[in-house]
C-alpha atoms as a PDB file:
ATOM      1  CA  UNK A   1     118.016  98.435  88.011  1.00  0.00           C
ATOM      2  CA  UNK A   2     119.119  99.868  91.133  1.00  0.00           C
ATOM      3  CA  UNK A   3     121.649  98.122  93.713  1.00  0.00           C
ATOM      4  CA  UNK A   4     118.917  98.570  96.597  1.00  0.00           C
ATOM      5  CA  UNK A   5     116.372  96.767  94.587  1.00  0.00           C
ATOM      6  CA  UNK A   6     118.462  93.882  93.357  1.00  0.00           C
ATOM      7  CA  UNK A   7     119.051  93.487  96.991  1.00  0.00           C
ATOM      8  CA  UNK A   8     115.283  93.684  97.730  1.00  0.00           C
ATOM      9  CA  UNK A   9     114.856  90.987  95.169  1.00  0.00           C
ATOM     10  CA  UNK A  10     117.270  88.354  96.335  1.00  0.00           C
ATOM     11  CA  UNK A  11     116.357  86.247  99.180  1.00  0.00           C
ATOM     12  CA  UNK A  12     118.581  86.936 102.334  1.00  0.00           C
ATOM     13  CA  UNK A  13     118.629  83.159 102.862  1.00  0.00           C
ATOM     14  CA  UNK A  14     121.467  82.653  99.582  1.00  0.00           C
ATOM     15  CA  UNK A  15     123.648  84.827 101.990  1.00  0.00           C
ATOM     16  CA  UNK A  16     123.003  82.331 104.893  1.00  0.00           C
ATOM     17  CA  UNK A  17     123.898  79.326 102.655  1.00  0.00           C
ATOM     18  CA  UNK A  18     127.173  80.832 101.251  1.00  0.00           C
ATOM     19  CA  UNK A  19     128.030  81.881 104.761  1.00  0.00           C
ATOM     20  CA  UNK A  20     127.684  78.809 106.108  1.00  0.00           C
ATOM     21  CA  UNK A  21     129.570  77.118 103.115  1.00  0.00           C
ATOM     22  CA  UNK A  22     132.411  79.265 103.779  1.00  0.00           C
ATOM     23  CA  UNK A  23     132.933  78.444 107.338  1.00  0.00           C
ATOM     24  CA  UNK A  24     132.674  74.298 106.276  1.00  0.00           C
ATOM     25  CA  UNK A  25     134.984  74.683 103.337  1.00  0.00           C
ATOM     26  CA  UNK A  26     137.767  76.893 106.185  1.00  0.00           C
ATOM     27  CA  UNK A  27     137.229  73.821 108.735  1.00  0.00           C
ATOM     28  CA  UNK A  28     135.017  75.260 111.261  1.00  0.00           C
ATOM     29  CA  UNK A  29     133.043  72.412 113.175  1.00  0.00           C
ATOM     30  CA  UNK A  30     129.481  73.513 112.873  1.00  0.00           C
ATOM     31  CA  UNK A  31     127.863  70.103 114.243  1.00  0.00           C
ATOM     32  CA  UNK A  32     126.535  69.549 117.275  1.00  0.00           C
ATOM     33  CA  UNK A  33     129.626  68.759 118.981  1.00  0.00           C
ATOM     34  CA  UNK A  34     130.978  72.054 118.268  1.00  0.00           C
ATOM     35  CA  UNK A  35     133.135  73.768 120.410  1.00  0.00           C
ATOM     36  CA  UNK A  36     131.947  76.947 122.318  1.00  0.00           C
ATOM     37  CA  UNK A  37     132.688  80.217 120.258  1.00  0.00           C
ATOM     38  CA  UNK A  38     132.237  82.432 123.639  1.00  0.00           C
ATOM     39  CA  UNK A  39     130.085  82.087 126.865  1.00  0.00           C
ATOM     40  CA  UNK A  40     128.027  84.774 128.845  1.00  0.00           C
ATOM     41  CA  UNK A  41     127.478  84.131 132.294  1.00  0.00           C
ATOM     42  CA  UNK A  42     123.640  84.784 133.344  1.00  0.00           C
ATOM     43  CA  UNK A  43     122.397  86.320 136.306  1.00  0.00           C
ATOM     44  CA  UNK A  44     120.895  83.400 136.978  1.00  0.00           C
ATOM     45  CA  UNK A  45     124.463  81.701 138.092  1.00  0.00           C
ATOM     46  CA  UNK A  46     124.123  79.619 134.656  1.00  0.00           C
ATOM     47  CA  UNK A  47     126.529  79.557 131.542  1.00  0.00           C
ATOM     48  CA  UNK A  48     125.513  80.743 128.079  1.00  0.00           C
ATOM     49  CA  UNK A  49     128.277  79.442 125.673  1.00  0.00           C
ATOM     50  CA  UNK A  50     127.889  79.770 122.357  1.00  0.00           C
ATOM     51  CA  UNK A  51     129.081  77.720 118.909  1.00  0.00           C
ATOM     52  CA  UNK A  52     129.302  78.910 115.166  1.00  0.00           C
ATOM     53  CA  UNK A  53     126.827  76.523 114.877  1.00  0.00           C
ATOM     54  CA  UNK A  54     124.556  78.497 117.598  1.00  0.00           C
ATOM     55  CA  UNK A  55     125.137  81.836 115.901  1.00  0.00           C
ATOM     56  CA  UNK A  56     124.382  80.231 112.622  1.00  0.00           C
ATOM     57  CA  UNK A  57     120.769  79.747 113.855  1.00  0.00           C
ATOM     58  CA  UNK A  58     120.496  82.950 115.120  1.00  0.00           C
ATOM     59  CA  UNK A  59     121.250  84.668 111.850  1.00  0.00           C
ATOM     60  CA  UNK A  60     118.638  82.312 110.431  1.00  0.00           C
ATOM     61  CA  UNK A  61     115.739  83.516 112.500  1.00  0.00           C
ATOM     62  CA  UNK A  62     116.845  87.037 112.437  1.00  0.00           C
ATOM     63  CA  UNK A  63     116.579  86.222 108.098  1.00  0.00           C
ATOM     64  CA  UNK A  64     113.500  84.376 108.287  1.00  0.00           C
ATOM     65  CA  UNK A  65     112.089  87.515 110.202  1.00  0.00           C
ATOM     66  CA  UNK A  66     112.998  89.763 107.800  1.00  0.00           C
ATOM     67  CA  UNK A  67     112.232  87.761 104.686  1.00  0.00           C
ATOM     68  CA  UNK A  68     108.574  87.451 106.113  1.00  0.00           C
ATOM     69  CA  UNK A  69     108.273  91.057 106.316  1.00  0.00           C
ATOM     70  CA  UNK A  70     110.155  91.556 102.515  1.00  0.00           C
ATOM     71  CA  UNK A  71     106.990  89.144 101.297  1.00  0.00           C
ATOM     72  CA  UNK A  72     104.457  91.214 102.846  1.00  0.00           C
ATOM     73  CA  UNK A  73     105.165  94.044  99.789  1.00  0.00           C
ATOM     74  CA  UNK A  74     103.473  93.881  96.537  1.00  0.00           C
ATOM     75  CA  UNK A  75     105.437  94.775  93.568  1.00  0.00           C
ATOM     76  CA  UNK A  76     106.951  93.762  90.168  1.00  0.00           C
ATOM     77  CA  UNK A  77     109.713  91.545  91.312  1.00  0.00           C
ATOM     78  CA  UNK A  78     107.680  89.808  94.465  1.00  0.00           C
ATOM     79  CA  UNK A  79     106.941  86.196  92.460  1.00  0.00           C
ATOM     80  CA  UNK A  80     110.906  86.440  90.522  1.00  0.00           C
ATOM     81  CA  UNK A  81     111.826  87.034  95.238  1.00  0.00           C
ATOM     82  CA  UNK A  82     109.465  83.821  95.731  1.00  0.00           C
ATOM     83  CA  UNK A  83     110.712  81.681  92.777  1.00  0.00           C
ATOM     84  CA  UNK A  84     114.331  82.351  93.822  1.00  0.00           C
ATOM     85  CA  UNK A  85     113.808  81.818  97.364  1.00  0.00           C
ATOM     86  CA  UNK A  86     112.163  78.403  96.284  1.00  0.00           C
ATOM     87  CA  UNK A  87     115.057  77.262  93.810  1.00  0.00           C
ATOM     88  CA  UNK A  88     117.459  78.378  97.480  1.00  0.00           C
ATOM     89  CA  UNK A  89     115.569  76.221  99.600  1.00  0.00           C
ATOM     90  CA  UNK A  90     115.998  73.249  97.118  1.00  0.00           C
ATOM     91  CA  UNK A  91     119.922  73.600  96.984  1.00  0.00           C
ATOM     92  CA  UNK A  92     119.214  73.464 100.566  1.00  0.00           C
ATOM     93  CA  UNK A  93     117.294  70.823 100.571  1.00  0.00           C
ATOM     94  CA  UNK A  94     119.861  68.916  97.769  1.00  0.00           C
ATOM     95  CA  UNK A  95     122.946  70.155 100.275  1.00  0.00           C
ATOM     96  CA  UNK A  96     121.745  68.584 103.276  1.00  0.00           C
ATOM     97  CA  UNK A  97     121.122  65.261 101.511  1.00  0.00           C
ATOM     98  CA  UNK A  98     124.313  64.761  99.226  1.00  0.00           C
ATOM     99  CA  UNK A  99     126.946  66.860 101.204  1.00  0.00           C
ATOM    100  CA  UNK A 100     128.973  65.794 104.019  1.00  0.00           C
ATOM    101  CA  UNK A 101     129.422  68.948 105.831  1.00  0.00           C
ATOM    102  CA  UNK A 102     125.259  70.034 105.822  1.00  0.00           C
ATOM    103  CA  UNK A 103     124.377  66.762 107.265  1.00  0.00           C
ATOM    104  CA  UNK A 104     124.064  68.116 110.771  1.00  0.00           C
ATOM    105  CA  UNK A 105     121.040  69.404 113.127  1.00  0.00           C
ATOM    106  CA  UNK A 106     122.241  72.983 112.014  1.00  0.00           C
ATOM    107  CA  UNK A 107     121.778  72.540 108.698  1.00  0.00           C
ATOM    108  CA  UNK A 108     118.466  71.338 109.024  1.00  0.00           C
ATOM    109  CA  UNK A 109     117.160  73.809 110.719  1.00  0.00           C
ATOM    110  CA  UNK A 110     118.584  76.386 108.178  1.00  0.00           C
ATOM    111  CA  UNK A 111     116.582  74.393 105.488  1.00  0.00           C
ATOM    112  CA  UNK A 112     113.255  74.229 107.370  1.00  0.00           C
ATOM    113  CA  UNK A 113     113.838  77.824 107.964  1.00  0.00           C
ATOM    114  CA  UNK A 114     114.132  78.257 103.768  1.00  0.00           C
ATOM    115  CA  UNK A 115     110.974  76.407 103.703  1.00  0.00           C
ATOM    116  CA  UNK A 116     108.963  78.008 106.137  1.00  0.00           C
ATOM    117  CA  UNK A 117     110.241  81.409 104.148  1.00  0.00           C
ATOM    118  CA  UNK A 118     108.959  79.862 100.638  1.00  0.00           C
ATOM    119  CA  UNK A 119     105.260  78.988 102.387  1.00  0.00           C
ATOM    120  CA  UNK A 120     104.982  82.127 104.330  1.00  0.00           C
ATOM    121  CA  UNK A 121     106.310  84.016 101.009  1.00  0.00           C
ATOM    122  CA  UNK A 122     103.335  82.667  98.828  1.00  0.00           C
ATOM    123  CA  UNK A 123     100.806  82.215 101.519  1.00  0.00           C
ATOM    124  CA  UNK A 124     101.036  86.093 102.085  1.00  0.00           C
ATOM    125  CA  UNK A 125     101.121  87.115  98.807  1.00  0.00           C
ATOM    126  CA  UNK A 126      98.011  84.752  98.104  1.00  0.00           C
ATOM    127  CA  UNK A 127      96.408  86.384 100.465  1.00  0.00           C
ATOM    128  CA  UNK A 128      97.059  89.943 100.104  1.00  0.00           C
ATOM    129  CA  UNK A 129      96.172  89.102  96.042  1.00  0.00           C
ATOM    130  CA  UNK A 130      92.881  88.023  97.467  1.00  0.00           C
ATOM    131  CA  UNK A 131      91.996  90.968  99.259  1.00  0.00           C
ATOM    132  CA  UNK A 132      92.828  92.918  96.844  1.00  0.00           C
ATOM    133  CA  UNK A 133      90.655  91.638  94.555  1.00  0.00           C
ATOM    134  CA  UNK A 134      87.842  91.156  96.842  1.00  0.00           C
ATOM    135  CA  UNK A 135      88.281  95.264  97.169  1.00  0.00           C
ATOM    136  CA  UNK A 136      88.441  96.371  93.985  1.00  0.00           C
ATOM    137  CA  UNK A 137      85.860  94.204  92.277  1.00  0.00           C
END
């Protein structure tokens, strides 16, 4: 099996949990009262500043975008990708109840984000299976 399609197999989202794992096991406040990483200033006269906790989220919606598009192919190893980005959104799920570090607004969005990834996963697969029967029979 090649590298490319063990990568296509493995939810993006066990990236984002190591990730952020990393940076609470090296001490970096990822809470809400965490302090600003950078700040842009806007056209606008306003102040954009930016935590690890900020960035965090952004990496989850750019993975959530990109794991919705991954579901939308058909293949051999689509239900092993939806079963594996189901048992991810449980250590989630287990993380932000029984660990210190994930019990924060941050983390909870991650986890909704895993969700939302395991129900759009199936849901589209469902429905592609559907149409695809309804076509060929």
């Amino acid at each position: 099996m090649s590298v490319l399609k063990v990568l296509g197999i493995v939810p993006l989202f066990l990236i984002l949990l190591v990730f952020y794992n990393i940076m609470a096991f090296m001490g970096v406040e990822l809470g809400t009262t965490a302090q600003p990483l950078f700040s842009i200033s806007l056209p606008s006269g306003g102040e954009l500043a930016l935590s690890w906790s900020d960035v965090i989220i952004l990496m989850g919606v750019l993975t959530l975008y990109i794991e919705i598009i991954k579901s939308t192919k058909t293949g051999t190893g689509t239900i092993v990708e939806h079963v594996l980005s189901l048992v991810i959104f449980i250590v989630f799920l287990m993380e932000f109840i029984l660990v210190g570090f994930a019990s924060n607004s941050t983390f909870l969005i991650l986890t909704l984000m895993s969700l939302l990834d395991v129900a759009a996963g199936f849901n589209i697969t469902i429905a592609s299976a559907r149409r695809d029967f309804t076509m060929g029979g």
